[in-house]
Protein backbone atom coordinates (compact mmCIF):
# COMPACT_ATOMS: atom_id res chain seq x y z
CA UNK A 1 -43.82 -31.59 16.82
CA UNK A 2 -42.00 -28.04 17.21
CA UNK A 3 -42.80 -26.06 20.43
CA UNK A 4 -43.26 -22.29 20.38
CA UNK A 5 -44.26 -20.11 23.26
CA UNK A 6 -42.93 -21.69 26.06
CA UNK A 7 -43.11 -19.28 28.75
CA UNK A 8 -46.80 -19.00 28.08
CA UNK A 9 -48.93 -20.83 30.60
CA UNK A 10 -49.15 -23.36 28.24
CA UNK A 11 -46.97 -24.11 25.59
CA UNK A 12 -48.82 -24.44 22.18
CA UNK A 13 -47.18 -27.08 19.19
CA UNK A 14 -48.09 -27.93 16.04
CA UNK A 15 -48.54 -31.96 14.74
CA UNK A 16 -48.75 -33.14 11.46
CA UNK A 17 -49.82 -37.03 12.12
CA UNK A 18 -48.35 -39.73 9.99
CA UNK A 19 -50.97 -41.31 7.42
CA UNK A 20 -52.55 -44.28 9.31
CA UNK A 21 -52.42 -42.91 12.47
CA UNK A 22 -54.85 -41.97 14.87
CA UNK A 23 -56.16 -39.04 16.99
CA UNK A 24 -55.74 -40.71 20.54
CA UNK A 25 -51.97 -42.30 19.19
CA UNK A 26 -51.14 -38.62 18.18
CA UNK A 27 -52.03 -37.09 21.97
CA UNK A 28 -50.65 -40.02 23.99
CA UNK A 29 -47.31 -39.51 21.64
CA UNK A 30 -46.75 -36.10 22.36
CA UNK A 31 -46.84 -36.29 26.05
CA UNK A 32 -51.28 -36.54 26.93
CA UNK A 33 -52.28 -38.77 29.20
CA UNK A 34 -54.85 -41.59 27.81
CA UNK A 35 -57.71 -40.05 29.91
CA UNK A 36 -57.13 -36.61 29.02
CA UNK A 37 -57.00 -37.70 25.68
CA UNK A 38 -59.94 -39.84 25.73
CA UNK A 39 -61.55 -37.36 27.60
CA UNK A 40 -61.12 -34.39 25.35
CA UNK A 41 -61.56 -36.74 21.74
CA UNK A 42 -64.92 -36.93 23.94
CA UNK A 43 -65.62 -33.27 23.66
CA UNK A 44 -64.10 -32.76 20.45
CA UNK A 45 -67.14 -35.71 18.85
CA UNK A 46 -69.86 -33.28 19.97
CA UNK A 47 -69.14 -30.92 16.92
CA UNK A 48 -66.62 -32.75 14.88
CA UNK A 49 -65.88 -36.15 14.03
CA UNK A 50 -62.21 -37.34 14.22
CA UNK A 51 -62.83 -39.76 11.53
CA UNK A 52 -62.96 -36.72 9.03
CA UNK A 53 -59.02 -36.16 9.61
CA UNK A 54 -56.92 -36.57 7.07
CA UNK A 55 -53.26 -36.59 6.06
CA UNK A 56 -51.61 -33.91 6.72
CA UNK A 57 -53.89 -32.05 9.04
CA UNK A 58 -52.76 -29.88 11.36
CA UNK A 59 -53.82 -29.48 14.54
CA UNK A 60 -52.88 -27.17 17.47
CA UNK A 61 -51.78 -28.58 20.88
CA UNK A 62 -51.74 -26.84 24.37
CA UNK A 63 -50.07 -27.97 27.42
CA UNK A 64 -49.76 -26.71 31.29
CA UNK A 65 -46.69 -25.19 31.77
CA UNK A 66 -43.92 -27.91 31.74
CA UNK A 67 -42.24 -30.26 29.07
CA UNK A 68 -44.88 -32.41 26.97
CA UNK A 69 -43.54 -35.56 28.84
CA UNK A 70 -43.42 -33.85 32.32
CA UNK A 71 -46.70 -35.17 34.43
CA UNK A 72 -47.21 -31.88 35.30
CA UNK A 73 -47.68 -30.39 31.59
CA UNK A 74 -51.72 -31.23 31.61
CA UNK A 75 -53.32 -31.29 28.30
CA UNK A 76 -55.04 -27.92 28.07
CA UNK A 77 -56.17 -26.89 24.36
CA UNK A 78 -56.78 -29.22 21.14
CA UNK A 79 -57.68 -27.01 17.94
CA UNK A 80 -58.08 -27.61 14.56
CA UNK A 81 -59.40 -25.96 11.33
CA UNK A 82 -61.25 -28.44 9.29
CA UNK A 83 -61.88 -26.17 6.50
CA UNK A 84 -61.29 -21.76 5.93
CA UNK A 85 -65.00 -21.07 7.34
CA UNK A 86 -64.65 -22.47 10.36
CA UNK A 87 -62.11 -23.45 13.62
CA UNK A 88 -62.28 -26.04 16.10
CA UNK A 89 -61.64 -25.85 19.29
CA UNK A 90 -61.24 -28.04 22.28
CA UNK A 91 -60.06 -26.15 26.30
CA UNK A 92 -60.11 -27.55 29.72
CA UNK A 93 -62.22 -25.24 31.87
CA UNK A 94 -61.46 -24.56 35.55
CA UNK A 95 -63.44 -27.51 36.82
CA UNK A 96 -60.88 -29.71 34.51
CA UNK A 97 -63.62 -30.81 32.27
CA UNK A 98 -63.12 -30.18 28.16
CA UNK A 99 -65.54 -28.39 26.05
CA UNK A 100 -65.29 -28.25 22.87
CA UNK A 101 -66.82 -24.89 20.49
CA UNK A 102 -67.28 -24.96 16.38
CA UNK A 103 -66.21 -21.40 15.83
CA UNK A 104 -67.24 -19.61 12.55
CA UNK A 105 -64.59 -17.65 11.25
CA UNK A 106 -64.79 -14.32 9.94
CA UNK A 107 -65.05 -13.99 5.63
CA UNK A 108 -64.74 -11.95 2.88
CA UNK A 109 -67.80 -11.55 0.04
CA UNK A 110 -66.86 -10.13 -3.15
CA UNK A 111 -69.58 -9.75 -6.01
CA UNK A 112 -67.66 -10.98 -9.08
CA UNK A 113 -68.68 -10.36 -12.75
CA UNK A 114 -66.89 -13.20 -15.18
CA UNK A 115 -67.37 -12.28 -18.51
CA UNK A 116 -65.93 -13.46 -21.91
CA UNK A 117 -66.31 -14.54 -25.72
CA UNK A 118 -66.83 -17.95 -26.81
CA UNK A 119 -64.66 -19.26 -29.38
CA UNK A 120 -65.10 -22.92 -29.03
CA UNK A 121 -67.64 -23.67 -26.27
CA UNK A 122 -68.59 -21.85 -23.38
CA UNK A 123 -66.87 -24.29 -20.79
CA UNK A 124 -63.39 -23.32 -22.26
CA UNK A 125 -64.71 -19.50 -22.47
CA UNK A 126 -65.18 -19.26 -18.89
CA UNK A 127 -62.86 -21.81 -17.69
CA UNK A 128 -62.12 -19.27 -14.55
CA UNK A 129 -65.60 -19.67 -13.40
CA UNK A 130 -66.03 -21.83 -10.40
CA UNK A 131 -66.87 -25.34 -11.90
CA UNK A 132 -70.25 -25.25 -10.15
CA UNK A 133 -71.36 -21.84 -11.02
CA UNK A 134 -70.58 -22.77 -14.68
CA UNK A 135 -72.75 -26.23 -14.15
CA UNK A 136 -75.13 -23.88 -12.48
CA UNK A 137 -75.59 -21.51 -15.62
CA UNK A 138 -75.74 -24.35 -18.10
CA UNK A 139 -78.31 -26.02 -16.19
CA UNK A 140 -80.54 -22.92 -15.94
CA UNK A 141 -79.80 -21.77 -19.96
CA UNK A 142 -80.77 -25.85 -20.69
CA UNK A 143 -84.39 -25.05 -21.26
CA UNK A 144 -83.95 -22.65 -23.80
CA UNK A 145 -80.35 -23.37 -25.43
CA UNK A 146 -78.88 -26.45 -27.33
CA UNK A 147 -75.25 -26.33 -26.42
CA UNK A 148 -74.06 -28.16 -28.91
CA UNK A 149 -76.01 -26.35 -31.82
CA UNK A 150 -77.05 -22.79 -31.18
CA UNK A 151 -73.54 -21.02 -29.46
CA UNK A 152 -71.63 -19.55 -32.24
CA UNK A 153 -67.76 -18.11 -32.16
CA UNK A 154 -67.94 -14.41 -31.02
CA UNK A 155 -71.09 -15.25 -28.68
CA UNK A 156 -70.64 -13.73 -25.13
CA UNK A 157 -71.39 -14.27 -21.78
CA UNK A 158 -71.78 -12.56 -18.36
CA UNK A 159 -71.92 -14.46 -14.95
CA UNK A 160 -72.39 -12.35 -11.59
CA UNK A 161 -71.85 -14.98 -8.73
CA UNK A 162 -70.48 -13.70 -5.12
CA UNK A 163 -67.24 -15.35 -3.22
CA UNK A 164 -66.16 -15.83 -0.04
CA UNK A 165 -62.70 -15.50 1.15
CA UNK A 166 -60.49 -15.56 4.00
CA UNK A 167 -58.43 -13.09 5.44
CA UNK A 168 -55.55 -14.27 2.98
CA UNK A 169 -57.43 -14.45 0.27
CA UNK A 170 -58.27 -17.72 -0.23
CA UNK A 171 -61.45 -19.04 -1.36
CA UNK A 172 -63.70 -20.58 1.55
CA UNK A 173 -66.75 -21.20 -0.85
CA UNK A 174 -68.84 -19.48 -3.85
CA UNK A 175 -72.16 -18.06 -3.61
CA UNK A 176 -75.19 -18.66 -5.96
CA UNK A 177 -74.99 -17.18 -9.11
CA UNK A 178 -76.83 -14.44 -8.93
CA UNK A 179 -77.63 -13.39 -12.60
CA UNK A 180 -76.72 -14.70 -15.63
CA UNK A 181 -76.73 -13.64 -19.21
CA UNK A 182 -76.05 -15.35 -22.86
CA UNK A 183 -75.43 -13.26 -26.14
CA UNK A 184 -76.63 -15.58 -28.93
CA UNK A 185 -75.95 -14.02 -32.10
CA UNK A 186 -76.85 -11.12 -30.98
CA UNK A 187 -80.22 -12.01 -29.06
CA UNK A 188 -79.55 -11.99 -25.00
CA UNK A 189 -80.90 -13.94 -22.90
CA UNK A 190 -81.05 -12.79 -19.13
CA UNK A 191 -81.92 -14.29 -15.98
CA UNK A 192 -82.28 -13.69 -12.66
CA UNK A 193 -82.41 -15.52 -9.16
CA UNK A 194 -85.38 -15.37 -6.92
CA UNK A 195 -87.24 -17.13 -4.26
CA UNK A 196 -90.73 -17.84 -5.37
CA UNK A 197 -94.37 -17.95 -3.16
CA UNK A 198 -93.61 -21.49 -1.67
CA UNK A 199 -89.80 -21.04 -1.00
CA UNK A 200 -88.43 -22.27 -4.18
CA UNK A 201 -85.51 -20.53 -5.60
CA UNK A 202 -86.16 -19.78 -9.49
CA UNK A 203 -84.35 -18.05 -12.24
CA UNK A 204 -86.83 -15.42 -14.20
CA UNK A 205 -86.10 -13.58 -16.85
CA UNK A 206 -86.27 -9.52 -16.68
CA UNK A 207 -89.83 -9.53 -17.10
CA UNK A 208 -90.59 -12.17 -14.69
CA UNK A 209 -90.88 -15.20 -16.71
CA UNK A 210 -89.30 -18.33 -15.51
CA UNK A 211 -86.60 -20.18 -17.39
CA UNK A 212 -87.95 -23.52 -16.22
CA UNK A 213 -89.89 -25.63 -18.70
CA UNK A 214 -92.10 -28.73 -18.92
CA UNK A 215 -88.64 -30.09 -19.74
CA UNK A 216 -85.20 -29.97 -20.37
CA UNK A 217 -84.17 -29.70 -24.19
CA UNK A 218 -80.66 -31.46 -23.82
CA UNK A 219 -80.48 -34.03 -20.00
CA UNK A 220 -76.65 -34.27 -20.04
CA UNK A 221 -73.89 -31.91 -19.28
CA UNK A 222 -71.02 -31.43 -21.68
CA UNK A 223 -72.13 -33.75 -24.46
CA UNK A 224 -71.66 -33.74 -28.02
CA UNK A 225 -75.13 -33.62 -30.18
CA UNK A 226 -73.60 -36.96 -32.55
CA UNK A 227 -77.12 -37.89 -34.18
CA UNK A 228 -79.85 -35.80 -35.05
CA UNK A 229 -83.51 -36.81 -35.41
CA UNK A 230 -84.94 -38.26 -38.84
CA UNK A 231 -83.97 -40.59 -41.53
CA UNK A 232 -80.31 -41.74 -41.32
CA UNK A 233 -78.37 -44.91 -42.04
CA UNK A 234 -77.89 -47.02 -39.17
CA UNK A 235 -74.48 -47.47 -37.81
CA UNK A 236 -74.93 -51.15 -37.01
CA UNK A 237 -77.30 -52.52 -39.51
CA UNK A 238 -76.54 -50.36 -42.48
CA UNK A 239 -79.80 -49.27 -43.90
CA UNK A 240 -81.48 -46.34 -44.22
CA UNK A 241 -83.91 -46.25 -40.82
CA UNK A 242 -85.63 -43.59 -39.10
CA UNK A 243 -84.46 -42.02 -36.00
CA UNK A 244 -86.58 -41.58 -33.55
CA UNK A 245 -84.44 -39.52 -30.95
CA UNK A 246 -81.27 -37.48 -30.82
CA UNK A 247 -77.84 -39.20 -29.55
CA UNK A 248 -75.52 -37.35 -27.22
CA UNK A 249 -72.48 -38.89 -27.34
CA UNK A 250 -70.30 -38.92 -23.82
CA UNK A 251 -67.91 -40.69 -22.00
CA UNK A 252 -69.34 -43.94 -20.15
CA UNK A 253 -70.16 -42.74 -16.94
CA UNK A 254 -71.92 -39.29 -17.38
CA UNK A 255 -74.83 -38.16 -15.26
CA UNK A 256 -78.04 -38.34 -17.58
CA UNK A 257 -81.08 -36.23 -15.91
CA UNK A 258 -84.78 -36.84 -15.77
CA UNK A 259 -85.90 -33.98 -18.42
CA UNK A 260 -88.63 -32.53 -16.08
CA UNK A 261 -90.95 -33.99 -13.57
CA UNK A 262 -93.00 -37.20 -12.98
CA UNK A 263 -93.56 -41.07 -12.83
CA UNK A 264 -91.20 -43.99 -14.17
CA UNK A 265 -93.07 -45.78 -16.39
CA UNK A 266 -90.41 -48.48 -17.74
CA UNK A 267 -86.48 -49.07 -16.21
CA UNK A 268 -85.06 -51.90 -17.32
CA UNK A 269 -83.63 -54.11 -20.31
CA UNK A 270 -85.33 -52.61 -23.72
CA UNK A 271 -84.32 -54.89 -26.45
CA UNK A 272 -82.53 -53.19 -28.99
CA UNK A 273 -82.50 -49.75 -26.35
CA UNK A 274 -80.58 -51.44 -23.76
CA UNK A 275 -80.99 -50.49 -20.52
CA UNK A 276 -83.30 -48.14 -20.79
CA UNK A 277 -85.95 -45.44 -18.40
CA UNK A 278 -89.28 -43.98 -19.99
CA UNK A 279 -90.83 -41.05 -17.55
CA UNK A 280 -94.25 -40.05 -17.98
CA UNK A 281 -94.28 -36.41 -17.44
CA UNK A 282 -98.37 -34.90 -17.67
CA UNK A 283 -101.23 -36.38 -20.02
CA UNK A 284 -99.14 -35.26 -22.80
CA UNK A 285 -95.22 -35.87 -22.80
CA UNK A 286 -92.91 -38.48 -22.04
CA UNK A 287 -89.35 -38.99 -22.36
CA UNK A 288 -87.31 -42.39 -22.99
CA UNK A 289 -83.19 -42.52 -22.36
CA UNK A 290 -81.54 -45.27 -23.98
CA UNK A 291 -78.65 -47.64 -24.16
CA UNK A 292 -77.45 -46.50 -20.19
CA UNK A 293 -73.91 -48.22 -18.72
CA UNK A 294 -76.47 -48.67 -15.66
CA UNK A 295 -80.03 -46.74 -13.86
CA UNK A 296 -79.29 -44.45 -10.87
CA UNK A 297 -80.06 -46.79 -7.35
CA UNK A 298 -83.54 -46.34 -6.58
CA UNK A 299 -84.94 -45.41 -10.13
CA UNK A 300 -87.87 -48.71 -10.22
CA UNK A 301 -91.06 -48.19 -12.01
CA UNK A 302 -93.63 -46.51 -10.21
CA UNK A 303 -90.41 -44.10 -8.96
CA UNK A 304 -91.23 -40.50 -8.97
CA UNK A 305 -88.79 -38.12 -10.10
CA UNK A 306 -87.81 -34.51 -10.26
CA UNK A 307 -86.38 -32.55 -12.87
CA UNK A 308 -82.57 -32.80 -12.78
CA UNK A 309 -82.63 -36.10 -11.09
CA UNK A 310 -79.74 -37.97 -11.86
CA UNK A 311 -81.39 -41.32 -13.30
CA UNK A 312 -78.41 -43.24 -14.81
CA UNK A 313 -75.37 -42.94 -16.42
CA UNK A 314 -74.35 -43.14 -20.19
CA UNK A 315 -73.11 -46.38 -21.48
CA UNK A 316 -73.61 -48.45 -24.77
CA UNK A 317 -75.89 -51.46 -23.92
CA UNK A 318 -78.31 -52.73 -26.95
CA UNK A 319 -77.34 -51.93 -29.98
CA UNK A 320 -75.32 -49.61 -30.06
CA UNK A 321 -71.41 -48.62 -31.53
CA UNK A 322 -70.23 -46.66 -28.41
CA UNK A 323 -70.95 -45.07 -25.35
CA UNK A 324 -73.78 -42.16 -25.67
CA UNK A 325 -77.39 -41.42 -24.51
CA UNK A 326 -80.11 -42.16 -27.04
CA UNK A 327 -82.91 -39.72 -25.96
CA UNK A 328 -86.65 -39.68 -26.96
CA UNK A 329 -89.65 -37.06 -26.47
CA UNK A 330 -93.02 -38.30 -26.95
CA UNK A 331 -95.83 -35.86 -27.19
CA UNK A 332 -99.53 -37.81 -27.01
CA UNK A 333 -97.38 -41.27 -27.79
CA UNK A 334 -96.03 -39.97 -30.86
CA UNK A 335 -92.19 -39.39 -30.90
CA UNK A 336 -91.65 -35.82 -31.89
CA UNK A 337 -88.15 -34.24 -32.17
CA UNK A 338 -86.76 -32.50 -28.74
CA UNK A 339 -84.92 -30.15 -30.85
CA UNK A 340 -88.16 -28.86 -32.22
CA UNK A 341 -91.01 -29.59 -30.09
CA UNK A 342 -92.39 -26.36 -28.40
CA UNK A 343 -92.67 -26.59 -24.45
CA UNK A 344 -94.90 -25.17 -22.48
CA UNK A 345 -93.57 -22.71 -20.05
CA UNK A 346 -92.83 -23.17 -16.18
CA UNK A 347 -94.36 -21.57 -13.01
CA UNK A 348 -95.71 -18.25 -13.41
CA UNK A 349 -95.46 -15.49 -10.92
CA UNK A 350 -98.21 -14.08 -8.88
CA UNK A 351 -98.99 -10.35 -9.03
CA UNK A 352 -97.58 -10.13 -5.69
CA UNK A 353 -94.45 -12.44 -6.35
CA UNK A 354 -93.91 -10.12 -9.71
CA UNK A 355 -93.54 -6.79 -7.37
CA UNK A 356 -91.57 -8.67 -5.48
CA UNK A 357 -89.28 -10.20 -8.07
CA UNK A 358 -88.75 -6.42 -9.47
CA UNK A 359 -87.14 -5.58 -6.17
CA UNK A 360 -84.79 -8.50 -6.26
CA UNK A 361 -83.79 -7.91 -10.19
CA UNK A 362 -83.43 -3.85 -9.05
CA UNK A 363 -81.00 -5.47 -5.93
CA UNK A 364 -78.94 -7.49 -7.69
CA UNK A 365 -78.54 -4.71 -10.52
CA UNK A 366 -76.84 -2.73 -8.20
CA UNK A 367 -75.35 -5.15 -6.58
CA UNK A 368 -73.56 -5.70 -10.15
CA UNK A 369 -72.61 -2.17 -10.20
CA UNK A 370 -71.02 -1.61 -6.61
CA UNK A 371 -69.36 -5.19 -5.42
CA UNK A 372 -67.57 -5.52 -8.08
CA UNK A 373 -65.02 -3.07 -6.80
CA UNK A 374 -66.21 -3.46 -2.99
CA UNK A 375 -65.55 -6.39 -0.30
CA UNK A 376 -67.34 -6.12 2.98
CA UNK A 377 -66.91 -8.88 6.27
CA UNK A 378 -69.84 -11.23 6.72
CA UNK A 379 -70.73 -13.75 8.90
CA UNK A 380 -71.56 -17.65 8.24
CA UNK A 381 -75.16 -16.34 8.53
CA UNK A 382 -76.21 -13.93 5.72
CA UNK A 383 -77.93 -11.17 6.39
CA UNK A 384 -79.70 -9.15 4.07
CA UNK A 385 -80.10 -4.81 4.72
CA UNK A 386 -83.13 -3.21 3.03
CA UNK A 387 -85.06 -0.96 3.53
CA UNK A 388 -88.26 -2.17 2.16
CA UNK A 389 -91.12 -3.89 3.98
CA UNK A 390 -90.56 -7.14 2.30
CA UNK A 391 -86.55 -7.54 2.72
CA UNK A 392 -87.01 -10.61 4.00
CA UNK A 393 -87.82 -12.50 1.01
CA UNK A 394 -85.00 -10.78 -1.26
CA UNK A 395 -82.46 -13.08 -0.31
CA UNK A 396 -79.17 -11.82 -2.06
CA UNK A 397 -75.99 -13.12 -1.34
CA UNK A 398 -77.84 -16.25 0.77
């Protein structure tokens, strides 16, 4: 405990507990009284809960005037700072109860443009991209780009995501990515975020199409394409047989995704398939993930599901020579190849939600253009200046 400020009404410390102790241990030991410190762990539950401390944490202490041991040296102030967006902070008022406050502290938002060339994959292209603005991008390009087939060396890529920051610079948290763009061999692809009729947040392209589809062509991050669809020889019995699917092959463990929206049909022990789930997505497709290390908690038949939902996790039950996700699309009950099969577009925008959407594009355009070089101080709360009539529903930088 080192003391600083002592001819300050109250003399402030700072405490860096030893792992397994406690928050009521940690006050009594530097000179609080039991009840104070019950009485202000009290407060301090009403907008943060001790049990969240960890190792290490430091925390602020305030006495009355007088050593920490002296009766007279009251406990007076308990803060903390859980995290770089916001302080905690615990004071004895002049009635000698404590209240406690959760303060928001002041950040920094910086537009940032990560671009870069893809040599090898585009995870190891823009491996200074926030991990979940890069998950974020894949997700969105999923509908429209196989990741393991279709990126080629000198294929580029343009994120525009916003950060915030504290006064020293440090990252508090990343903002949505705001607009997103893929170079494919020289055909881009470009999308943009925007908030929809019913309060659903979208990516479009430049004319207003949405990137969503019926359903997603590949339902696992980061995997390797190891088995394409067609005739093949079979790995475990050793004849020529057709495959019905594509495999993805992945460590055991990996997050497999419901392909799009709908009802389980089948979750379970498949035979050969292993444990396996079959969603039934419209009248006309389905989708069928096989040979899982186990099914998400929750995923039963008769389960409805949306898409991205994780649903299990890759494994190599039924027959099967190592860990990977066996996955099936089956248009009117025939199985059709999800490399090739054509799917239907998404939700389309109203007249109204179009005029809209070309404000948002035109924002975040300039947006691109000015923040890149700017930084501004924003609240917790974002708020959005416009101009136009319908500002409220361009939410950039939310």
């Amino acid at each position: 405990f080192v003391w600083a400020g002592r001819g300050a009404p109250w003399s402030p410390g700072h405490l860096w507990g030893p792992r397994g102790d406690t928050l009521m241990k940690l006050l009594v030991k530097v000179g609080a009284t039991p009840p104070d410190a019950h009485d202000a762990i009290t407060a301090l539950q009403t907008v943060y809960s001790p049990r969240d401390l960890m190792p290490g944490q430091e925390l602020q202490i305030g006495f009355a005037e007088g050593a920490a041991n002296d009766a007279d040296g009251a406990l007076q102030l308990l803060t903390l700072r859980p995290s770089l967006e916001r302080d905690i902070r615990v004071v004895r008022n002049g009635e000698g109860t404590f209240i406690a406050a959760a303060l928001a502290r002041p950040l920094i938002k910086r537009g940032v443009t990560a671009t870069g060339t893809i040599q090898t994959s585009l995870s190891e292209a823009a491996s200074e991209v926030p991990p979940n603005t890069l998950i974020e991008a894949i997700q969105i390009f999923s509908f429209d780009v196989d990741f393991q087939r279709e990126l080629q060396k000198g294929d580029t890529f343009e994120f525009f995501y916003e950060t915030y920051r504290d006064e020293q610079g440090r990252l508090a948290r990343t903002g949505p990515l705001l607009y997103a763009a893929l170079n494919l061999s020289g055909d881009k692809l470009e999308l943009y975020r925007f908030e929809s009729d019913d309060n659903a947040t979208g990516y479009y392209s430049p004319t207003g199409e949405s990137a969503r589809r019926t359903l997603m062509r590949t339902p696992i991050d980061g995997a390797r394409l190891s088995s394409g669809y067609g005739m093949r020889r079979h790995p475990v019995l050793g004849y020529s047989k057709m495959h019905r699917g594509i495999d993805f092959a992945a460590s055991r463990g990996t997050p497999i995704y419901a392909a799009g929206n709908g009802v389980v049909e089948l979750a379970g022990r498949n035979g050969s398939y292993g444990r396996y789930v079959r969603i039934r997505h419209n009248s006309t497709f389905k989708t069928a993930y096989a040979h899982m290390h186990r099914i998400a908690k929750g995923v039963h038949r008769g389960t409805r599901v949306k898409q991205g939902q994780v649903i299990g996790y890759v494994g190599t039950s039924g027959r099967s020579t190592g860990p990977h996700l066996h996955y099936e699309v089956m248009r009117n009950g025939k199985q059709t190849n999800p490399l090739k099969v054509k799917l239907p577009s998404g939700e389309k925008l109203s007249t109204e939600a179009l005029e809209r959407f070309a404000e948002t594009r035109q924002a975040i355009d300039r947006l691109r253009e000015i923040l890149p070089g700017d930084t501004q101080v924003v609240d917790a709360e974002c708020r959005v200046k416009s101009k136009s009539p319908r500002a409220g529903r361009v939410r950039i930088g939310c």
